[in-house]
N, C-alpha and C. Protein backbone atom coordinates (compact mmCIF):
# COMPACT_ATOMS: atom_id res chain seq x y z
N UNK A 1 0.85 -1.19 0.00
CA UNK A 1 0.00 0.00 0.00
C UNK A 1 0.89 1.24 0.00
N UNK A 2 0.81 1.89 -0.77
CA UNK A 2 1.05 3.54 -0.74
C UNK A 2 0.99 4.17 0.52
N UNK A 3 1.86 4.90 0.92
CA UNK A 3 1.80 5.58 2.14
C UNK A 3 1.03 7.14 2.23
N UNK A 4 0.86 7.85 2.98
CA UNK A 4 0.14 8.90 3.15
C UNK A 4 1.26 9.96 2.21
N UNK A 5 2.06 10.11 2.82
CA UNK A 5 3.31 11.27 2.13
C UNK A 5 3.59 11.05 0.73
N UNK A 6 3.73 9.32 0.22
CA UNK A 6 4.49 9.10 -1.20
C UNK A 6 3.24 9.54 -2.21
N UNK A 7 1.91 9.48 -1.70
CA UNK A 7 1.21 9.55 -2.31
C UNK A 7 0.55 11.23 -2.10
N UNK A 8 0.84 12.34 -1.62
CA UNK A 8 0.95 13.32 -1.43
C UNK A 8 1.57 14.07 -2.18
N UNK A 9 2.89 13.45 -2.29
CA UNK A 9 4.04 14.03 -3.55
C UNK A 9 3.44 13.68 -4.65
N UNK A 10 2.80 12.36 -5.29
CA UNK A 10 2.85 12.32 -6.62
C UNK A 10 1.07 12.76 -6.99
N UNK A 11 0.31 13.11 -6.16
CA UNK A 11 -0.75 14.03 -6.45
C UNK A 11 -0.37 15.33 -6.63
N UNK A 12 0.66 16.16 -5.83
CA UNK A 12 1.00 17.27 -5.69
C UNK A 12 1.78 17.30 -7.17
N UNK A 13 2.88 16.49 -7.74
CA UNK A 13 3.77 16.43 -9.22
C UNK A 13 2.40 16.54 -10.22
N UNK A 14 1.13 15.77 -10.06
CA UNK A 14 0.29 15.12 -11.01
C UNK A 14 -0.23 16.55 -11.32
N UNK A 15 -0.70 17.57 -10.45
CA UNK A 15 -1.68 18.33 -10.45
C UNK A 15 -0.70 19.50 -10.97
N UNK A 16 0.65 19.81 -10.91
CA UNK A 16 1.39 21.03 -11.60
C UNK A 16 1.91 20.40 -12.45
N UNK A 17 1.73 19.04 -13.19
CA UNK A 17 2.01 18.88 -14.39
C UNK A 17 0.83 18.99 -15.36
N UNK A 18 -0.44 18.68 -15.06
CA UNK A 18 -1.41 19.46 -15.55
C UNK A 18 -1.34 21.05 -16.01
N UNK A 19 -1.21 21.76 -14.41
CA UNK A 19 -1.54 22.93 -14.44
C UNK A 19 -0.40 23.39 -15.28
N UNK A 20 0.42 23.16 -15.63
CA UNK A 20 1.77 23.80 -16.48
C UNK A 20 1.01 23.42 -17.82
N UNK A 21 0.66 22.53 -18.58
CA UNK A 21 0.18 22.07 -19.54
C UNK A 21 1.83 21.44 -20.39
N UNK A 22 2.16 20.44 -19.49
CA UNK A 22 3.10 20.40 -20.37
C UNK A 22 2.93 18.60 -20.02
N UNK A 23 2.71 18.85 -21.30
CA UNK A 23 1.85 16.72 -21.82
C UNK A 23 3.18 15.87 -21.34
N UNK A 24 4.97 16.13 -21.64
CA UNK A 24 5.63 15.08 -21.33
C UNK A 24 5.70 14.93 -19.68
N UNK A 25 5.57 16.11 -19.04
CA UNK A 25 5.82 15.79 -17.66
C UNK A 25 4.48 15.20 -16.71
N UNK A 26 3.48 15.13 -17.50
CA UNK A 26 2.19 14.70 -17.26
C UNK A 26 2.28 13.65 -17.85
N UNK A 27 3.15 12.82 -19.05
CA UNK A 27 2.87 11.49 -19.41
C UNK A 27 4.00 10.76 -18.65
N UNK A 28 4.74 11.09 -17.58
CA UNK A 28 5.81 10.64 -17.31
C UNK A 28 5.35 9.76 -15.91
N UNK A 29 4.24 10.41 -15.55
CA UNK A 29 3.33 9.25 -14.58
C UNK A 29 2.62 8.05 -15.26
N UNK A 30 2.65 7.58 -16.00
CA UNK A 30 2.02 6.48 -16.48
C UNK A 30 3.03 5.80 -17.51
N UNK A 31 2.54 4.21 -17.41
CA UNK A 31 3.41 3.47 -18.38
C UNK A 31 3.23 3.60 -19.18
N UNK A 32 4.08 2.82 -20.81
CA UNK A 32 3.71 2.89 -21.88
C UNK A 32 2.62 2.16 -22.01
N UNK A 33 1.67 1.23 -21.26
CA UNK A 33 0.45 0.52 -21.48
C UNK A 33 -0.58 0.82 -20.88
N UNK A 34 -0.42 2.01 -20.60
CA UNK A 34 -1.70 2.78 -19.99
C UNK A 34 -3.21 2.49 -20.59
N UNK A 35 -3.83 2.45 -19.89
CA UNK A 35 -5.34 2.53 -20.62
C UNK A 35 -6.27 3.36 -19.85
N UNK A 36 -6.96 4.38 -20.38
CA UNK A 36 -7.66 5.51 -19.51
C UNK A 36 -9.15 5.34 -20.19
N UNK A 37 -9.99 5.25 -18.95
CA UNK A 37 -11.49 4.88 -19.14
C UNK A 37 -12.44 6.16 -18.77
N UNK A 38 -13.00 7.12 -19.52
CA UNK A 38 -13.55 8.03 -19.41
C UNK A 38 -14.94 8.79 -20.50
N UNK A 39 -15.33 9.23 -19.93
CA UNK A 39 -17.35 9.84 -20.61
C UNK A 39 -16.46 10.86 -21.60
N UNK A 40 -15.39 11.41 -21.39
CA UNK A 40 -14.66 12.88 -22.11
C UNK A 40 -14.42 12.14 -23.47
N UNK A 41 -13.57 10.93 -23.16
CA UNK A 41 -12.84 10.16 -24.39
C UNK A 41 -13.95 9.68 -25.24
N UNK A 42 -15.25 8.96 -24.74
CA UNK A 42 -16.33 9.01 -25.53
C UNK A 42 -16.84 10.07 -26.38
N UNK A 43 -16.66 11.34 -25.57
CA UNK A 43 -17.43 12.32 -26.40
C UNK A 43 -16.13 12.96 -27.76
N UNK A 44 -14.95 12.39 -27.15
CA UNK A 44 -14.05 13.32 -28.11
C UNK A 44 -13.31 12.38 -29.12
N UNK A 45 -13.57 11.30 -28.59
CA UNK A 45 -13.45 10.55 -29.88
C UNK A 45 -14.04 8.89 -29.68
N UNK A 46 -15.57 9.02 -30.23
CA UNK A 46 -16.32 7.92 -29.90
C UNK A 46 -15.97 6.86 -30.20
N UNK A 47 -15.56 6.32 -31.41
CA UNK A 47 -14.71 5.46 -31.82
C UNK A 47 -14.21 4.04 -30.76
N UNK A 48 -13.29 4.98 -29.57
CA UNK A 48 -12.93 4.67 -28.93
C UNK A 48 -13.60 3.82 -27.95
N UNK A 49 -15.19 3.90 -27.45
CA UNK A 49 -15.72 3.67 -26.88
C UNK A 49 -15.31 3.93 -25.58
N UNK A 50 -14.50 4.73 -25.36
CA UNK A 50 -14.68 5.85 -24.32
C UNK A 50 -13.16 5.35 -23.36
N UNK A 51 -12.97 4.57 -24.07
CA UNK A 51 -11.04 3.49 -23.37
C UNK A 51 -10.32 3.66 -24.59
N UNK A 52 -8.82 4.55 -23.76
CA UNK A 52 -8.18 4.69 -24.72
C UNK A 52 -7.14 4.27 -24.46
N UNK A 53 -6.16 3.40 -25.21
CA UNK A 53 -5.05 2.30 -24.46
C UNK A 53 -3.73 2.84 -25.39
N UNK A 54 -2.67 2.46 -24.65
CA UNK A 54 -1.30 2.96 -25.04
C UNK A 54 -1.42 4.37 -25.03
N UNK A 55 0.32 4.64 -24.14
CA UNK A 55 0.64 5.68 -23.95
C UNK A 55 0.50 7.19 -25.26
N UNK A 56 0.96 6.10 -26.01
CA UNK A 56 0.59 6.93 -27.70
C UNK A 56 -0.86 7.93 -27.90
N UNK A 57 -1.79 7.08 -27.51
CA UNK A 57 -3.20 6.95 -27.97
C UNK A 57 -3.60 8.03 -26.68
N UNK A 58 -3.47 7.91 -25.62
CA UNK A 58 -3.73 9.00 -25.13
C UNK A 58 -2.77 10.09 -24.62
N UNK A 59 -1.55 10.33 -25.06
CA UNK A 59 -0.95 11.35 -25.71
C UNK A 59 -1.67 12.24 -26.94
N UNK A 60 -2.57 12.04 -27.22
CA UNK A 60 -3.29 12.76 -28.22
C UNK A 60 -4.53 12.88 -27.67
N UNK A 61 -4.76 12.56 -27.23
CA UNK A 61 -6.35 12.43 -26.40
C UNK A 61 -6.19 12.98 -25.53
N UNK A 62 -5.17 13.48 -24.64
CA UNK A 62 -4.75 14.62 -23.42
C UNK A 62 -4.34 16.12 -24.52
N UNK A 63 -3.70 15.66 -25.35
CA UNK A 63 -3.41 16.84 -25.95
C UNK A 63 -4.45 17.65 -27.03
N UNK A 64 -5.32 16.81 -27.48
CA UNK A 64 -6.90 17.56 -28.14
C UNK A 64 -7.32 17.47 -26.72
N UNK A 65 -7.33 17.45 -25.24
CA UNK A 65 -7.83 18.42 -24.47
C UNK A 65 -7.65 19.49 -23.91
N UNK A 66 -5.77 19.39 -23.87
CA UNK A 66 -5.39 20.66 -23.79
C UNK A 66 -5.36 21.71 -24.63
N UNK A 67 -5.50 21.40 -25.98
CA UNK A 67 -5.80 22.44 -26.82
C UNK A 67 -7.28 22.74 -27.25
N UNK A 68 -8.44 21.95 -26.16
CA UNK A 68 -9.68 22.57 -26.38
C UNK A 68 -9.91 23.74 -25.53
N UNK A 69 -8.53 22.99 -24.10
CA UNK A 69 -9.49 24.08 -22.73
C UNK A 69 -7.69 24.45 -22.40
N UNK A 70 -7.35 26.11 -23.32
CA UNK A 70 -5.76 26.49 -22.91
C UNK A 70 -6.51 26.73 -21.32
N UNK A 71 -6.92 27.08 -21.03
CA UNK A 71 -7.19 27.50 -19.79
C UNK A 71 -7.28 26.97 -18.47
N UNK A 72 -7.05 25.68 -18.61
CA UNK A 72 -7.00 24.52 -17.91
C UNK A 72 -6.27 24.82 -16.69
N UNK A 73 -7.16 24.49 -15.55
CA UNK A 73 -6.20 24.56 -14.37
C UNK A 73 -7.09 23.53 -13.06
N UNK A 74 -6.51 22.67 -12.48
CA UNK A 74 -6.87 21.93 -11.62
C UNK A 74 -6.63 22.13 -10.60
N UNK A 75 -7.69 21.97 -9.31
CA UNK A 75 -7.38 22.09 -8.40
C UNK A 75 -7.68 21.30 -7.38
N UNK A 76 -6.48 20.76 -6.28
CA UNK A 76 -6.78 19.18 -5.61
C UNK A 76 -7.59 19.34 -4.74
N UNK A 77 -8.55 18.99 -4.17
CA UNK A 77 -9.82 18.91 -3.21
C UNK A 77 -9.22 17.80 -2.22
N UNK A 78 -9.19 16.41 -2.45
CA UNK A 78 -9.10 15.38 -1.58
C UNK A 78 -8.41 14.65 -2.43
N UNK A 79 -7.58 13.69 -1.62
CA UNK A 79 -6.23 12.57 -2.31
C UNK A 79 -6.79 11.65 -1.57
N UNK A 80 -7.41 10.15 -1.86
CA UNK A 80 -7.82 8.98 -1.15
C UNK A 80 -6.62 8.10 -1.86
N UNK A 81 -6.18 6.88 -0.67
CA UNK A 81 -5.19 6.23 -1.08
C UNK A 81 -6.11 4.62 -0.30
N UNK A 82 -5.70 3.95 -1.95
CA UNK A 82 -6.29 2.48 -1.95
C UNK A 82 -4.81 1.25 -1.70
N UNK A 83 -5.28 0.28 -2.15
CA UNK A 83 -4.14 -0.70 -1.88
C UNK A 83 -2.56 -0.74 -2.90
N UNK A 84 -3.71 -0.21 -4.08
CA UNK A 84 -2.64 -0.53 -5.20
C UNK A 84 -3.05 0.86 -6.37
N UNK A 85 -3.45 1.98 -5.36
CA UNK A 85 -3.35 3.21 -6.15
C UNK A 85 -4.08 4.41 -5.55
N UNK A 86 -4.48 5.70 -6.06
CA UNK A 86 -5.06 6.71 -5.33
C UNK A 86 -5.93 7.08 -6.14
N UNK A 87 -6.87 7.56 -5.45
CA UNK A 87 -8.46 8.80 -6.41
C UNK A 87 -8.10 10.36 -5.81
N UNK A 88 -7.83 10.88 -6.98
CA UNK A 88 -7.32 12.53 -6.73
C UNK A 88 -9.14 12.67 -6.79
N UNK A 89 -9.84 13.45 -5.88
CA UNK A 89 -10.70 14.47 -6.49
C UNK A 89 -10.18 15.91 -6.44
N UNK A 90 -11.04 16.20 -7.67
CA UNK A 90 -10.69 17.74 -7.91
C UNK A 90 -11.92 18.99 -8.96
N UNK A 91 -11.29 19.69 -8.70
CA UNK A 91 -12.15 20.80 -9.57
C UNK A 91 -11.26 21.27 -11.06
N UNK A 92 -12.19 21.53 -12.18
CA UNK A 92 -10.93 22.03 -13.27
C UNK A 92 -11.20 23.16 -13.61
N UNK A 93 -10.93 24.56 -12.96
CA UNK A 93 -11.45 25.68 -12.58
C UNK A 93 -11.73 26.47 -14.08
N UNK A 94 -11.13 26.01 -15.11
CA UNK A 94 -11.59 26.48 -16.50
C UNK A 94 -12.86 26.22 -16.45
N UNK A 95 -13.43 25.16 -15.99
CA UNK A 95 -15.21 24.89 -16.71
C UNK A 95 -16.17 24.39 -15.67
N UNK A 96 -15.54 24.38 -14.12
CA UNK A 96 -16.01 24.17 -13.25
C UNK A 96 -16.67 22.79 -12.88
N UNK A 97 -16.07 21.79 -13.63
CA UNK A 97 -16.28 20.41 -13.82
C UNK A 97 -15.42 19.93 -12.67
N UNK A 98 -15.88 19.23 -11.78
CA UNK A 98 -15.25 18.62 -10.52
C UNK A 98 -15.33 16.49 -11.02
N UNK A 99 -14.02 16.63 -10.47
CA UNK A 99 -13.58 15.19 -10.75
C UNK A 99 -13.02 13.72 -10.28
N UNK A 100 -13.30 13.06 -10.17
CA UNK A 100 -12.95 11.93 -9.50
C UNK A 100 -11.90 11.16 -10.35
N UNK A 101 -11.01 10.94 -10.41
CA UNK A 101 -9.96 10.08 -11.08
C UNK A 101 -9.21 9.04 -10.37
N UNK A 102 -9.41 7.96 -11.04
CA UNK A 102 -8.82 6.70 -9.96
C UNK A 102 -7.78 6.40 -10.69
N UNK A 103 -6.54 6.20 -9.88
CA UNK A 103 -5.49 5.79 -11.14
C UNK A 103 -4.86 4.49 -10.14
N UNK A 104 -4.58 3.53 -10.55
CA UNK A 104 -3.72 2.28 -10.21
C UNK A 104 -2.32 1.98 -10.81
N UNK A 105 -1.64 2.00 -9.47
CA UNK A 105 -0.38 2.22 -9.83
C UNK A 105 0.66 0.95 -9.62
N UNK A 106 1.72 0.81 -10.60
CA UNK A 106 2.28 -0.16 -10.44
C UNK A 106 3.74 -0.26 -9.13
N UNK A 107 4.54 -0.96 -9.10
CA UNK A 107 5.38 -1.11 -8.18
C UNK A 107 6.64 0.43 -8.27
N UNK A 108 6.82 0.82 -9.44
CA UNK A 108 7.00 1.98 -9.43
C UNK A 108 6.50 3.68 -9.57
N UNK A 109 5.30 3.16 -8.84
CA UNK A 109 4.12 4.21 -8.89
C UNK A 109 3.49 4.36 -10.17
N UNK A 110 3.84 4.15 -11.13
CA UNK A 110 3.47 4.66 -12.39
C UNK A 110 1.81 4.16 -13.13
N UNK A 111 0.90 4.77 -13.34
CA UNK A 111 -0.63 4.74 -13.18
C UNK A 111 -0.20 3.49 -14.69
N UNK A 112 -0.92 2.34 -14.80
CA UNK A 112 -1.19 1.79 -15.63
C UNK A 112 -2.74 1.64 -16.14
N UNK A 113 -3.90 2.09 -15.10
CA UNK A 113 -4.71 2.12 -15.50
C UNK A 113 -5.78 3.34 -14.78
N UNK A 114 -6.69 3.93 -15.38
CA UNK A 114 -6.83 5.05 -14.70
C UNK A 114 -8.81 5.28 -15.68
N UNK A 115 -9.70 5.91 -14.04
CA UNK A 115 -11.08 5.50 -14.56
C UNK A 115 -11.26 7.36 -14.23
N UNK A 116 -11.28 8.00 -15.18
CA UNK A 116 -12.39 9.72 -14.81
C UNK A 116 -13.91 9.21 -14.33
N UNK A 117 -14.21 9.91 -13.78
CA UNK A 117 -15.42 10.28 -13.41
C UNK A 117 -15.89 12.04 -12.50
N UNK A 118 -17.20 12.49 -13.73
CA UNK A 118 -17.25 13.61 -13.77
C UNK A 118 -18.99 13.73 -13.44
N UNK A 119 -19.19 15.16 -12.64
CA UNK A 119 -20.03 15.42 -11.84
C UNK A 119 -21.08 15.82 -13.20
């Protein structure tokens, strides 16, 4: 299990690599086999059926969001820590959409799989 502090730091890295908008230091938390399950990825590229897998695949799917909303800025509300990962909630003060994100992390923290959920 993740400890209170390790998992403090890498919510605190997660949330100013967002807020900077800078996609490599925000893809540098997750493996190359990431798969991200979200209502956003449905709407922005249905196709997908709303799971978008490899690091590749949503490297573009973070980045047609950062270039929908430049304005993007997150802000951490509550950090819950599970056995084998954490749920950041938060607010994304561009559009006032508050968020639940569960990410599961592997032995070197790194999110391999990760579920949005939005208010």
């Amino acid at each position: 299990m993740i400890d209170q502090a390790t998992a403090q730091k890498l919510a605190e890295e997660w949330i100013e690599a967002w807020n900077a908008h800078d996609l490599e230091r925000i893809l540098s938390h997750y493996t190359d086999d990431f798969i991200m399950e979200s209502p956003l990825a449905l709407k922005r590229i249905p196709e997908t059926g709303g799971v978008v897998k490899g690091k590749e695949a949503v490297r573009a799917y973070w980045k047609m969001g950062l270039e929908a909303i430049p304005s993007l800025r997150f802000e951490l509300h509550e950090l819950l820590i599970g056995v084998n990962g954490i749920t950041l909630f938060y607010t994304n003060r561009a559009t006032g959409k508050r968020t639940a994100e569960v990410l599961f992390l592997n032995a070197d923290l790194k999110a391999y799989r990760g579920y949005a959920f939005y208010n």
